[in-house]
N, C-alpha and C. Protein backbone atom coordinates (compact mmCIF):
# COMPACT_ATOMS: atom_id res chain seq x y z
N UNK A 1 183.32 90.83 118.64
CA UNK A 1 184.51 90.18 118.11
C UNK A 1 184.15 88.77 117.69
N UNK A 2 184.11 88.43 116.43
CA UNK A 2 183.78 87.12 115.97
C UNK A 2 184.92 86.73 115.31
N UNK A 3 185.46 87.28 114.06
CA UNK A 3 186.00 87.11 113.24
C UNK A 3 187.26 87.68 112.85
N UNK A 4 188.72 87.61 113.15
CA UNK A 4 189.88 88.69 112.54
C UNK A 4 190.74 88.21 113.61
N UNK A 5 191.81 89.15 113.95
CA UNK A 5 192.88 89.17 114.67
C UNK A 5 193.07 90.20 115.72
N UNK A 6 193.85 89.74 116.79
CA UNK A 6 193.87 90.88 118.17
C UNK A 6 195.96 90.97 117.88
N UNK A 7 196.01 92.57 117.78
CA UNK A 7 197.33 92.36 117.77
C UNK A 7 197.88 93.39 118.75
N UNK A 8 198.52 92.12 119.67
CA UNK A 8 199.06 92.81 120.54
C UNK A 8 200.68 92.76 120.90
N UNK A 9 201.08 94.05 121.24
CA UNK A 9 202.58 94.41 121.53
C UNK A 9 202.75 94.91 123.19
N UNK A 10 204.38 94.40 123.13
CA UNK A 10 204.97 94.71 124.58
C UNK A 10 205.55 95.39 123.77
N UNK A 11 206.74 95.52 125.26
CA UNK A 11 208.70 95.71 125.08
C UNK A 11 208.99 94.30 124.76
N UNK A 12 208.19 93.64 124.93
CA UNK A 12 209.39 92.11 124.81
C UNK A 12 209.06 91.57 123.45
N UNK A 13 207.96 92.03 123.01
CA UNK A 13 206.96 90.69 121.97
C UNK A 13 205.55 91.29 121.30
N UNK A 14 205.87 90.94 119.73
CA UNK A 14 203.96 91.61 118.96
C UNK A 14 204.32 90.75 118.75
N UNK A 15 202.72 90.41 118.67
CA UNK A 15 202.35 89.29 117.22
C UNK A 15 200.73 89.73 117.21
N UNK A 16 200.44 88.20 116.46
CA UNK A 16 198.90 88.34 116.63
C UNK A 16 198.30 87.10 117.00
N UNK A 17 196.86 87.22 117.50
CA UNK A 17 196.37 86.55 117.72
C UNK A 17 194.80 86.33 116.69
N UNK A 18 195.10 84.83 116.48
CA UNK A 18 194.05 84.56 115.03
C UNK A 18 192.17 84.55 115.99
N UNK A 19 191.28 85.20 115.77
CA UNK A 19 190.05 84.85 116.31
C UNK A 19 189.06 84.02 115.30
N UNK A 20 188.39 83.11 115.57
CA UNK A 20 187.40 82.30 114.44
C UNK A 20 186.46 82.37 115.74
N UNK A 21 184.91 82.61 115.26
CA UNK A 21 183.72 82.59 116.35
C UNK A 21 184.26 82.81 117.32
N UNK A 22 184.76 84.47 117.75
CA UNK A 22 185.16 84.85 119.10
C UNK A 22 185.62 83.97 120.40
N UNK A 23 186.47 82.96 119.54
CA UNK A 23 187.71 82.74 120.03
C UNK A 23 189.17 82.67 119.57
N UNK A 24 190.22 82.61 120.55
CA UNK A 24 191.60 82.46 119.93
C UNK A 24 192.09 81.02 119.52
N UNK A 25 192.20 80.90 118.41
CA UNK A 25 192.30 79.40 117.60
C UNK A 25 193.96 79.47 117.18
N UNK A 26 194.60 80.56 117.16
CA UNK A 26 196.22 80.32 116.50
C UNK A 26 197.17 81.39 117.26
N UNK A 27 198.00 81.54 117.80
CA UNK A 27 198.93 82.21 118.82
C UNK A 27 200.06 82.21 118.23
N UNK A 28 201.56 83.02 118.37
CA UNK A 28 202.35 83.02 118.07
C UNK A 28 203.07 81.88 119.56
N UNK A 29 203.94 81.01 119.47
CA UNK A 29 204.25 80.31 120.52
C UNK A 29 204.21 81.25 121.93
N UNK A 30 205.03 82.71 121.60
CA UNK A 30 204.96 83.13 123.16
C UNK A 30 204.01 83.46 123.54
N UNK A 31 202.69 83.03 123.06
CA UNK A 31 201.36 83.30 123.61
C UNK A 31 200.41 82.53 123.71
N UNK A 32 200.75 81.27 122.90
CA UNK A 32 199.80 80.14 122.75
C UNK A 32 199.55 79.55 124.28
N UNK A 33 200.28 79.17 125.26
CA UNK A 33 199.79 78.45 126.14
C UNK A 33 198.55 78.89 126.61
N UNK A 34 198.63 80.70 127.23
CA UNK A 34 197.65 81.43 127.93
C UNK A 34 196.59 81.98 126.66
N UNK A 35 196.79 82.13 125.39
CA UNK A 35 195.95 82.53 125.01
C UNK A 35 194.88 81.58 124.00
N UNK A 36 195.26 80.67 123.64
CA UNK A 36 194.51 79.74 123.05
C UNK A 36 193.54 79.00 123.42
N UNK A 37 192.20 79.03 122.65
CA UNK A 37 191.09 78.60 123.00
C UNK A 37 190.08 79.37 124.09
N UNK A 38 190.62 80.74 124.33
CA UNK A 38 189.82 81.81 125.50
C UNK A 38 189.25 82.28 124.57
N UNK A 39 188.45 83.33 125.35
CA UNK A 39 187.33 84.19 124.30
C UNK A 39 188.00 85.19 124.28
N UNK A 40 187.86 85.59 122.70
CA UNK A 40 189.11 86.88 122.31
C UNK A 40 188.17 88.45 122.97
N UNK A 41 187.66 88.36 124.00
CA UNK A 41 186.91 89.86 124.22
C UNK A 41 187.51 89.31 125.51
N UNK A 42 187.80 88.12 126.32
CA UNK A 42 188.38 87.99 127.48
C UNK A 42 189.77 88.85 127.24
N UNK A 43 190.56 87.77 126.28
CA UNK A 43 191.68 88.29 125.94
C UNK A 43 192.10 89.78 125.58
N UNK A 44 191.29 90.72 124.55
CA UNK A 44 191.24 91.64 124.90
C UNK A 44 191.41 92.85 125.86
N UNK A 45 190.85 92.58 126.22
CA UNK A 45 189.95 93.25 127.78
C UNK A 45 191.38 92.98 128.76
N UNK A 46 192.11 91.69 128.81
CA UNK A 46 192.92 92.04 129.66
C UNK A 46 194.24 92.31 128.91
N UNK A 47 194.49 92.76 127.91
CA UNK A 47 195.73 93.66 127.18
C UNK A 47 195.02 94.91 127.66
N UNK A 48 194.10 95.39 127.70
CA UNK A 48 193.77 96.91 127.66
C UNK A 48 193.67 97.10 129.35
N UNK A 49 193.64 96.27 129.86
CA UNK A 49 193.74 96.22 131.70
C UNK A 49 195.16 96.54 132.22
N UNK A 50 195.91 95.45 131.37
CA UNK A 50 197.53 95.38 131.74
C UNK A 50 198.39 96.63 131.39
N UNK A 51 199.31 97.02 132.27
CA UNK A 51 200.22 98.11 131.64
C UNK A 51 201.19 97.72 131.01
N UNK A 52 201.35 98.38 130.27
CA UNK A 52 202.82 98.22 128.90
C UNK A 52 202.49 97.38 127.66
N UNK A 53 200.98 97.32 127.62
CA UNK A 53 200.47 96.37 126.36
C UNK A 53 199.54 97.26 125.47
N UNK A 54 199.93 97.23 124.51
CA UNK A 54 198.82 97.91 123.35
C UNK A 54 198.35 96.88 122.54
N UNK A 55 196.94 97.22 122.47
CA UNK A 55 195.96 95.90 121.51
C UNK A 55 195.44 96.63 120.44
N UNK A 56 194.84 96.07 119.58
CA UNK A 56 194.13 96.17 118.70
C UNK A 56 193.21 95.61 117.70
N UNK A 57 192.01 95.55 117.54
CA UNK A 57 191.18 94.63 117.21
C UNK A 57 191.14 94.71 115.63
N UNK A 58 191.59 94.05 114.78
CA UNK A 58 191.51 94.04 113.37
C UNK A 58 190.92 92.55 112.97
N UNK A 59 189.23 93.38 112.48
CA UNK A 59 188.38 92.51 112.58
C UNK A 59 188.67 91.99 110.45
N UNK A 60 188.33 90.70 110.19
CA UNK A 60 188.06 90.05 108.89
C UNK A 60 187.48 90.92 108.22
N UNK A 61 188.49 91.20 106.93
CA UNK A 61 188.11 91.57 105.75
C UNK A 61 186.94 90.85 104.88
């Protein structure tokens, strides 16, 4: 994961999350505190850990 977006959905909330050099650089507010500036394979990894979250890695065109 270097380059693209992680988009992840609840019940409560999708958005996405922006990755530049496998990290998270841009958040939708309900995610920016915890997810900004981590390494997006951290971040990842714990949407696909957590229950009731679906991710998806949509890497740069």
């Amino acid at each position: 994961m270097r380059d693209g977006l992680i988009w992840w959905s609840t019940e409560k909330a999708t958005f996405g999350l922006v990755v530049r050099d496998g990290v998270v650089v841009e958040a939708a507010p309900y995610a920016r505190r915890w997810a900004r500036g981590r390494r997006a394979e951290e971040v990842f990894q714990k949407g696909r850990e957590s229950g009731g979250v679906s991710v998806e890695w949509i890497p740069e065109q």
